[in-house]
PDB file of N, CA and C in Angstrom:
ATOM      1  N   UNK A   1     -13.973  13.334  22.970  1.00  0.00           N
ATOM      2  CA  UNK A   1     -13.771  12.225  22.061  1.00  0.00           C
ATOM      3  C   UNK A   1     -12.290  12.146  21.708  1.00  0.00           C
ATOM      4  N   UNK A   2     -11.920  10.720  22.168  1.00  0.00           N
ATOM      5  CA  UNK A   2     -10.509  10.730  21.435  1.00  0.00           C
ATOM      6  C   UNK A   2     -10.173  10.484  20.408  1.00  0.00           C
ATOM      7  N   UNK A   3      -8.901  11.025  19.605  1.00  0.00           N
ATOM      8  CA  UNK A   3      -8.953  10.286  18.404  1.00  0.00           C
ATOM      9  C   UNK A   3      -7.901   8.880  18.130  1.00  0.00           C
ATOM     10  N   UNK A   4      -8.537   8.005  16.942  1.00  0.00           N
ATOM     11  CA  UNK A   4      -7.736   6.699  17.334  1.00  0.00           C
ATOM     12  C   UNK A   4      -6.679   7.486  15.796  1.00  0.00           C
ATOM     13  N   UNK A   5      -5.624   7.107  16.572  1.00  0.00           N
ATOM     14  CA  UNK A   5      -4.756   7.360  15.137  1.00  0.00           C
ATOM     15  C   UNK A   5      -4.205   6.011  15.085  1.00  0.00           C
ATOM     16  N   UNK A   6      -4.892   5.227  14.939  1.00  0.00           N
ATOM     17  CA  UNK A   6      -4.606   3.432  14.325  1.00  0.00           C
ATOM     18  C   UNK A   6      -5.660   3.581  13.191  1.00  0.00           C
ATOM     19  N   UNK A   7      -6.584   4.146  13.409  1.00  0.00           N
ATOM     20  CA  UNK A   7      -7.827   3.877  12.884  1.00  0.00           C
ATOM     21  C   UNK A   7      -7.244   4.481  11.044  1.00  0.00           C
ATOM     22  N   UNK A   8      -7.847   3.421   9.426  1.00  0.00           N
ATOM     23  CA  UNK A   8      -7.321   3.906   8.684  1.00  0.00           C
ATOM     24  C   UNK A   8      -8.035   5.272   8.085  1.00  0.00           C
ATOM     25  N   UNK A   9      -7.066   5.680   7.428  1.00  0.00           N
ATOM     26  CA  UNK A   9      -7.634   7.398   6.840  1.00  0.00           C
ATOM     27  C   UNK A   9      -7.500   7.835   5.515  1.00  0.00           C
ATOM     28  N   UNK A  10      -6.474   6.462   4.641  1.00  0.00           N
ATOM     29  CA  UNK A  10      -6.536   6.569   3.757  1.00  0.00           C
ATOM     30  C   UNK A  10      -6.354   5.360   2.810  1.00  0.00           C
ATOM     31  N   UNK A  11      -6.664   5.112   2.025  1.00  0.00           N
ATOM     32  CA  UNK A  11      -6.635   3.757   1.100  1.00  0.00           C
ATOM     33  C   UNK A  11      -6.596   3.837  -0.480  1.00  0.00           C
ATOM     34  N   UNK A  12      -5.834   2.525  -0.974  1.00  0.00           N
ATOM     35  CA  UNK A  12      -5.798   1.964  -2.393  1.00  0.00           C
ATOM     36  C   UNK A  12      -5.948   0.947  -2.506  1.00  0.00           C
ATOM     37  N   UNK A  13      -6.423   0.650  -3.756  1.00  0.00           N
ATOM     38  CA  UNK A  13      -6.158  -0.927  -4.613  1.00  0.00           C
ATOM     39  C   UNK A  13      -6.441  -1.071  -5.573  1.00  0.00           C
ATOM     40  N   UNK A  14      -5.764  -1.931  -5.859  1.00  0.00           N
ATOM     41  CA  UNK A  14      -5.597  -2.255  -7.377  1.00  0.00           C
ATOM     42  C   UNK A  14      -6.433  -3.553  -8.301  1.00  0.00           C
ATOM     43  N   UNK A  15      -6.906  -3.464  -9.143  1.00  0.00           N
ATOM     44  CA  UNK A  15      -7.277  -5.250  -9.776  1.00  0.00           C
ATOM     45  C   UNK A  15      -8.875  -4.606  -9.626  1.00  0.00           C
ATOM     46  N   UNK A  16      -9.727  -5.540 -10.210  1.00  0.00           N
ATOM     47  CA  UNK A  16     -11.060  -5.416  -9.934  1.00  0.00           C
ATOM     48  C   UNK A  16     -11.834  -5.114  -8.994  1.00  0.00           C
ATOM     49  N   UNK A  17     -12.775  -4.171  -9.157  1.00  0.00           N
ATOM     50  CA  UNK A  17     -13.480  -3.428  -8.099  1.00  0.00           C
ATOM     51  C   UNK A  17     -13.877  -4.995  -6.834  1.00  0.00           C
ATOM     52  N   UNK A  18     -14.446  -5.438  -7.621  1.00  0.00           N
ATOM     53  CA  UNK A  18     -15.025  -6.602  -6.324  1.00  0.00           C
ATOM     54  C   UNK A  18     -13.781  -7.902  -6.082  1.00  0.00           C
ATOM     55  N   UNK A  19     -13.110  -7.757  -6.270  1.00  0.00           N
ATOM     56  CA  UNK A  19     -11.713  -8.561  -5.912  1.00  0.00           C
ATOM     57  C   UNK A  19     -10.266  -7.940  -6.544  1.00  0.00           C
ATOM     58  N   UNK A  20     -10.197  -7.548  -5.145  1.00  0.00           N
ATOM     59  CA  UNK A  20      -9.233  -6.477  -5.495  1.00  0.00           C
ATOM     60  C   UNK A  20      -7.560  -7.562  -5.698  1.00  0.00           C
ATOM     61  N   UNK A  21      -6.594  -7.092  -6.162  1.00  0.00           N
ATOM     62  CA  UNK A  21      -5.178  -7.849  -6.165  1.00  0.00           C
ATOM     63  C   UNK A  21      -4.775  -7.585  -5.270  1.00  0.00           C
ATOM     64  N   UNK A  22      -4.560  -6.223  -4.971  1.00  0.00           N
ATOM     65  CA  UNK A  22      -4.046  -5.611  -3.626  1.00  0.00           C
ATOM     66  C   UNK A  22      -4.406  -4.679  -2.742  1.00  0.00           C
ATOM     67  N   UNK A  23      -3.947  -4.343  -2.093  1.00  0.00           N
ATOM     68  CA  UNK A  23      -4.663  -3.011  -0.989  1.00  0.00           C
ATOM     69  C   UNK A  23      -3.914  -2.397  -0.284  1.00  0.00           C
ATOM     70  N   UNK A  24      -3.707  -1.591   0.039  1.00  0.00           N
ATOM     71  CA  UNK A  24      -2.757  -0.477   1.051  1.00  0.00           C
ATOM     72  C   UNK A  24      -3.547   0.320   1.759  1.00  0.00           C
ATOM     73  N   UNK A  25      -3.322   0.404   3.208  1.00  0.00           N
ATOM     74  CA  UNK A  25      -3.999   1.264   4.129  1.00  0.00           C
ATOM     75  C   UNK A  25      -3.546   1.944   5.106  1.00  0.00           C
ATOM     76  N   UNK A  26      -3.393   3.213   5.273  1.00  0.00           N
ATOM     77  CA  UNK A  26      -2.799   4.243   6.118  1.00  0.00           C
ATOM     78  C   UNK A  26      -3.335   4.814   7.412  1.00  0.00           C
ATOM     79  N   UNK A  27      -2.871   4.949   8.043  1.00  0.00           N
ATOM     80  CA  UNK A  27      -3.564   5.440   9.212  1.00  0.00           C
ATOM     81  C   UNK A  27      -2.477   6.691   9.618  1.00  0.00           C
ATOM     82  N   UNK A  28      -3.417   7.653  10.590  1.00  0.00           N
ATOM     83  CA  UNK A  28      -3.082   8.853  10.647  1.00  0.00           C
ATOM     84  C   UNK A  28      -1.779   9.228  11.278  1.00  0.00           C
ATOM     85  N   UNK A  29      -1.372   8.057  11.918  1.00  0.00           N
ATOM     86  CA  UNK A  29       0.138   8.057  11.925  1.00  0.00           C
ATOM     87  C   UNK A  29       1.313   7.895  10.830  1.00  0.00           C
ATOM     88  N   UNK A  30       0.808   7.920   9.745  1.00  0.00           N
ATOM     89  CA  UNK A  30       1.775   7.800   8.819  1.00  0.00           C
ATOM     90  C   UNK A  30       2.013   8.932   8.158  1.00  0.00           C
ATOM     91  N   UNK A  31       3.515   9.589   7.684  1.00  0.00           N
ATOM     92  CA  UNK A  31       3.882  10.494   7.274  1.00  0.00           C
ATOM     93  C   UNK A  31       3.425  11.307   6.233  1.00  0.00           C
ATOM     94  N   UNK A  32       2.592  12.052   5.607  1.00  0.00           N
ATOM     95  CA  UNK A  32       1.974  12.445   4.833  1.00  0.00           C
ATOM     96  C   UNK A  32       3.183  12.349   3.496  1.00  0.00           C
ATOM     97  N   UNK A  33       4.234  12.256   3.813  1.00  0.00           N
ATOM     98  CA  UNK A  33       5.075  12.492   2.577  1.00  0.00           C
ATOM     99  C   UNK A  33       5.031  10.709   2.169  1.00  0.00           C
ATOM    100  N   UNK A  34       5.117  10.215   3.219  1.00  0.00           N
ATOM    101  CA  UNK A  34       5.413   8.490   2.378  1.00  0.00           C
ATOM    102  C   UNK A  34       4.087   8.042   1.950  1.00  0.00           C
ATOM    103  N   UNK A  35       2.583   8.418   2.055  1.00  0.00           N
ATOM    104  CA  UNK A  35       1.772   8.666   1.855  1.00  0.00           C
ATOM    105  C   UNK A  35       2.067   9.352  -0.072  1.00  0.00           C
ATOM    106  N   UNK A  36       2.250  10.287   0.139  1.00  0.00           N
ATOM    107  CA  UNK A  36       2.400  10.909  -0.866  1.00  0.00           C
ATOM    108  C   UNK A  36       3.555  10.561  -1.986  1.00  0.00           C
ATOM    109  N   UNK A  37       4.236   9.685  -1.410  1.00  0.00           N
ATOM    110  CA  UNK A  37       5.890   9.215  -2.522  1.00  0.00           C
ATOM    111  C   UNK A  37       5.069   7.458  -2.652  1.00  0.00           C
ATOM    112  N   UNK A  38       4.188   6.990  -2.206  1.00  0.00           N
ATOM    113  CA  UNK A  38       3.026   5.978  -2.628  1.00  0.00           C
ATOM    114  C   UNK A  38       2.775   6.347  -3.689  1.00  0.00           C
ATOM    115  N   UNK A  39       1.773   7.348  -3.540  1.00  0.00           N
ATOM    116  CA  UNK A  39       0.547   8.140  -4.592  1.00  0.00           C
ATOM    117  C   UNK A  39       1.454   8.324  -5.837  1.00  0.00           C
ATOM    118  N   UNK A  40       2.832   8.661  -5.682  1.00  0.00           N
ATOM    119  CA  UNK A  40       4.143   9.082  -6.846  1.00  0.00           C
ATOM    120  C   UNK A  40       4.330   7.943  -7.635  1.00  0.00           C
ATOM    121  N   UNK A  41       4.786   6.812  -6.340  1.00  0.00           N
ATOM    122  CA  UNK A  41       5.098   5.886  -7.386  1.00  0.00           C
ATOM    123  C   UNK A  41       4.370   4.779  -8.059  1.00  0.00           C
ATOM    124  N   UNK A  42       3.142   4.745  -7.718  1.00  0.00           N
ATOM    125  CA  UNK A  42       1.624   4.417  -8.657  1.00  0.00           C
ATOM    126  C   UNK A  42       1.599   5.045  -9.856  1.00  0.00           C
ATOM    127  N   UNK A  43       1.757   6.517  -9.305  1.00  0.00           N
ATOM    128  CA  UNK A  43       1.520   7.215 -11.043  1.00  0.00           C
ATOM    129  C   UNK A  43       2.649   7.155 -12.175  1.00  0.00           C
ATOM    130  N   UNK A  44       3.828   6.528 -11.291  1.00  0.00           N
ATOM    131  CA  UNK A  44       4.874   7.307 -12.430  1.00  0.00           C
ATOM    132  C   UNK A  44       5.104   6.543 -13.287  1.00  0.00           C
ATOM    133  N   UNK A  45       5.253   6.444 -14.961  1.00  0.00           N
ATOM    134  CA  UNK A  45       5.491   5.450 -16.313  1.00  0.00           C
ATOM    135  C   UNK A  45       6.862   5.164 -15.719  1.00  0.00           C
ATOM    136  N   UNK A  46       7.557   5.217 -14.924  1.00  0.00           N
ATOM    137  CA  UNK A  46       8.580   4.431 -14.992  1.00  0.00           C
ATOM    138  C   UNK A  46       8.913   2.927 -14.511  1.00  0.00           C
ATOM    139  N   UNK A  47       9.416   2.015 -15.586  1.00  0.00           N
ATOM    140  CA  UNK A  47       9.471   0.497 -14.636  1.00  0.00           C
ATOM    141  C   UNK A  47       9.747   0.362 -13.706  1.00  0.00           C
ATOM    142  N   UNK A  48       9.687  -0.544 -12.928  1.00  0.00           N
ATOM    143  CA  UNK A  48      10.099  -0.964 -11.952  1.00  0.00           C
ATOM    144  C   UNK A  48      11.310  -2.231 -12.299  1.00  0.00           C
ATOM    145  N   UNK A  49      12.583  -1.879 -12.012  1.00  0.00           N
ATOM    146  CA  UNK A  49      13.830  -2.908 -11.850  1.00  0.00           C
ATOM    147  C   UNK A  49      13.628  -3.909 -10.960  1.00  0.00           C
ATOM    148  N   UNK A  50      13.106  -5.004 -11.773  1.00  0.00           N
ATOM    149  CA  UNK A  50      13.263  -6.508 -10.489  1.00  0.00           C
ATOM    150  C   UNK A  50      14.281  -7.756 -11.048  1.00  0.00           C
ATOM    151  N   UNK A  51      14.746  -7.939 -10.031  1.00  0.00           N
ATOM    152  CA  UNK A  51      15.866  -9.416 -10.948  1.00  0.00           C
ATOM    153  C   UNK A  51      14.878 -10.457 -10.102  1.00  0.00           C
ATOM    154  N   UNK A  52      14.616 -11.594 -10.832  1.00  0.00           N
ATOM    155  CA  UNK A  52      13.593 -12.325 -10.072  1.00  0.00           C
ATOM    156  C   UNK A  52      13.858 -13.446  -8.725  1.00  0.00           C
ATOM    157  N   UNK A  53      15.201 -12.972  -8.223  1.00  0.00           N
ATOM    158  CA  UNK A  53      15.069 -13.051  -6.488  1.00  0.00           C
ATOM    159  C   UNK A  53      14.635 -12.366  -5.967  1.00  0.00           C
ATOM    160  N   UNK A  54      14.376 -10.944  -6.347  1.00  0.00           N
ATOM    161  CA  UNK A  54      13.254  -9.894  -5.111  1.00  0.00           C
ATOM    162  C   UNK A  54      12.303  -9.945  -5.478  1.00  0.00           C
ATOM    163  N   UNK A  55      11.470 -11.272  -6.028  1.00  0.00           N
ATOM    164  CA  UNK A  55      10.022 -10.712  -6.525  1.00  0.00           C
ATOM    165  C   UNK A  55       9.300 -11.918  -5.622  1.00  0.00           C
ATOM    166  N   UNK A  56       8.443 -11.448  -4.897  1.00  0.00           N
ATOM    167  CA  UNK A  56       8.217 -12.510  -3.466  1.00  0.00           C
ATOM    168  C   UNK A  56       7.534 -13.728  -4.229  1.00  0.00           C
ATOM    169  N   UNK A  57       7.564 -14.754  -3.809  1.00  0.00           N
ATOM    170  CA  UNK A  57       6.900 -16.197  -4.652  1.00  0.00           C
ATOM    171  C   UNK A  57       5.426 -16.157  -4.603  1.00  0.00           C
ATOM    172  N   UNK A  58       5.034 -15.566  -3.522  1.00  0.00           N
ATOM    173  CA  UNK A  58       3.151 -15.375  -3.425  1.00  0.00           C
ATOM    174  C   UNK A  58       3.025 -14.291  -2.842  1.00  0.00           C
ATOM    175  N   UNK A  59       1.933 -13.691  -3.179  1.00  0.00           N
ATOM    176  CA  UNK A  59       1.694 -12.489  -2.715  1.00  0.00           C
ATOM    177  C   UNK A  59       1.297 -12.651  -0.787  1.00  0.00           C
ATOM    178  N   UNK A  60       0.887 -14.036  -0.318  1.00  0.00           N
ATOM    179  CA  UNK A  60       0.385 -14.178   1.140  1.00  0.00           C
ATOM    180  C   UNK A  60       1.686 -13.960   1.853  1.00  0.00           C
ATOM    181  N   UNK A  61       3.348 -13.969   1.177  1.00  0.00           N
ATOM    182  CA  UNK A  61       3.974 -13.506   2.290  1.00  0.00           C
ATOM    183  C   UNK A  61       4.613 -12.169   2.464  1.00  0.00           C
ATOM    184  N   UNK A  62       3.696 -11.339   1.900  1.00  0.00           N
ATOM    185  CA  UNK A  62       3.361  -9.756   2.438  1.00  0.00           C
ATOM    186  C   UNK A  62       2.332 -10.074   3.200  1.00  0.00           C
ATOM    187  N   UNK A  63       2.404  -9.167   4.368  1.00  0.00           N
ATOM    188  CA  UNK A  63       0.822  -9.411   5.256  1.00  0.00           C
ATOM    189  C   UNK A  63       0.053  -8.333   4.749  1.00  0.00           C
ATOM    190  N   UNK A  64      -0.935  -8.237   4.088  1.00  0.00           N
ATOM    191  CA  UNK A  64      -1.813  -6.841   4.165  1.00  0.00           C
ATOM    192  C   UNK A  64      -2.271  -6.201   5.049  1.00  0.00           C
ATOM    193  N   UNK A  65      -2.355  -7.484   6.714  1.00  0.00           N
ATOM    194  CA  UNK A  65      -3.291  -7.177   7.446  1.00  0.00           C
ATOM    195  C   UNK A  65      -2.443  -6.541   8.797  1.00  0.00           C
ATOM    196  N   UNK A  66      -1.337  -6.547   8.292  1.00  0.00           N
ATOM    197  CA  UNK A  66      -0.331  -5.132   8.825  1.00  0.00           C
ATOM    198  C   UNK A  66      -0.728  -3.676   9.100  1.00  0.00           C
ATOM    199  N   UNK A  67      -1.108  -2.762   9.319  1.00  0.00           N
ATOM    200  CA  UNK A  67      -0.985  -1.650   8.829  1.00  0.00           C
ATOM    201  C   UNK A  67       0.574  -1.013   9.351  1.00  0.00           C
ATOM    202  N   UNK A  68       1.147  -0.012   8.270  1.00  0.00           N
ATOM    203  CA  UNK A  68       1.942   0.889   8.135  1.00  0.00           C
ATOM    204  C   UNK A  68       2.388   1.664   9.334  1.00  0.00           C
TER     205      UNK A  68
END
């Protein structure tokens, strides 16, 4: 059996259980540390600095359906 390392292995999201706001999904090619500096910067009380030219106009022009 091979293994698919496309296939995802790890996941988040945010907003309501049945409609979520957002989502992030990892697959086993991704670095366990950027994986893990994710998981960091979810948890950490610190703001986030935005001047409101880097704040994208809709969320549809991030693709979600990217993976990492």
């Amino acid at each position: 059996m091979h293994k698919n390392v496309a296939a995802p292995v790890w996941s988040a999201w945010g907003g309501p259980p049945d409609h979520p706001l957002w989502n992030a999904t990892f697959s086993s090619a991704v670095p366990a540390s950027l994986v893990a500096a994710f998981a960091s910067s979810l948890a950490s009380p610190v703001p986030l600095a935005r001047a409101v030219w880097n704040i994208p106009a809709a969320p549809a022009s991030i693709s979600p359906s990217q993976p990492l």
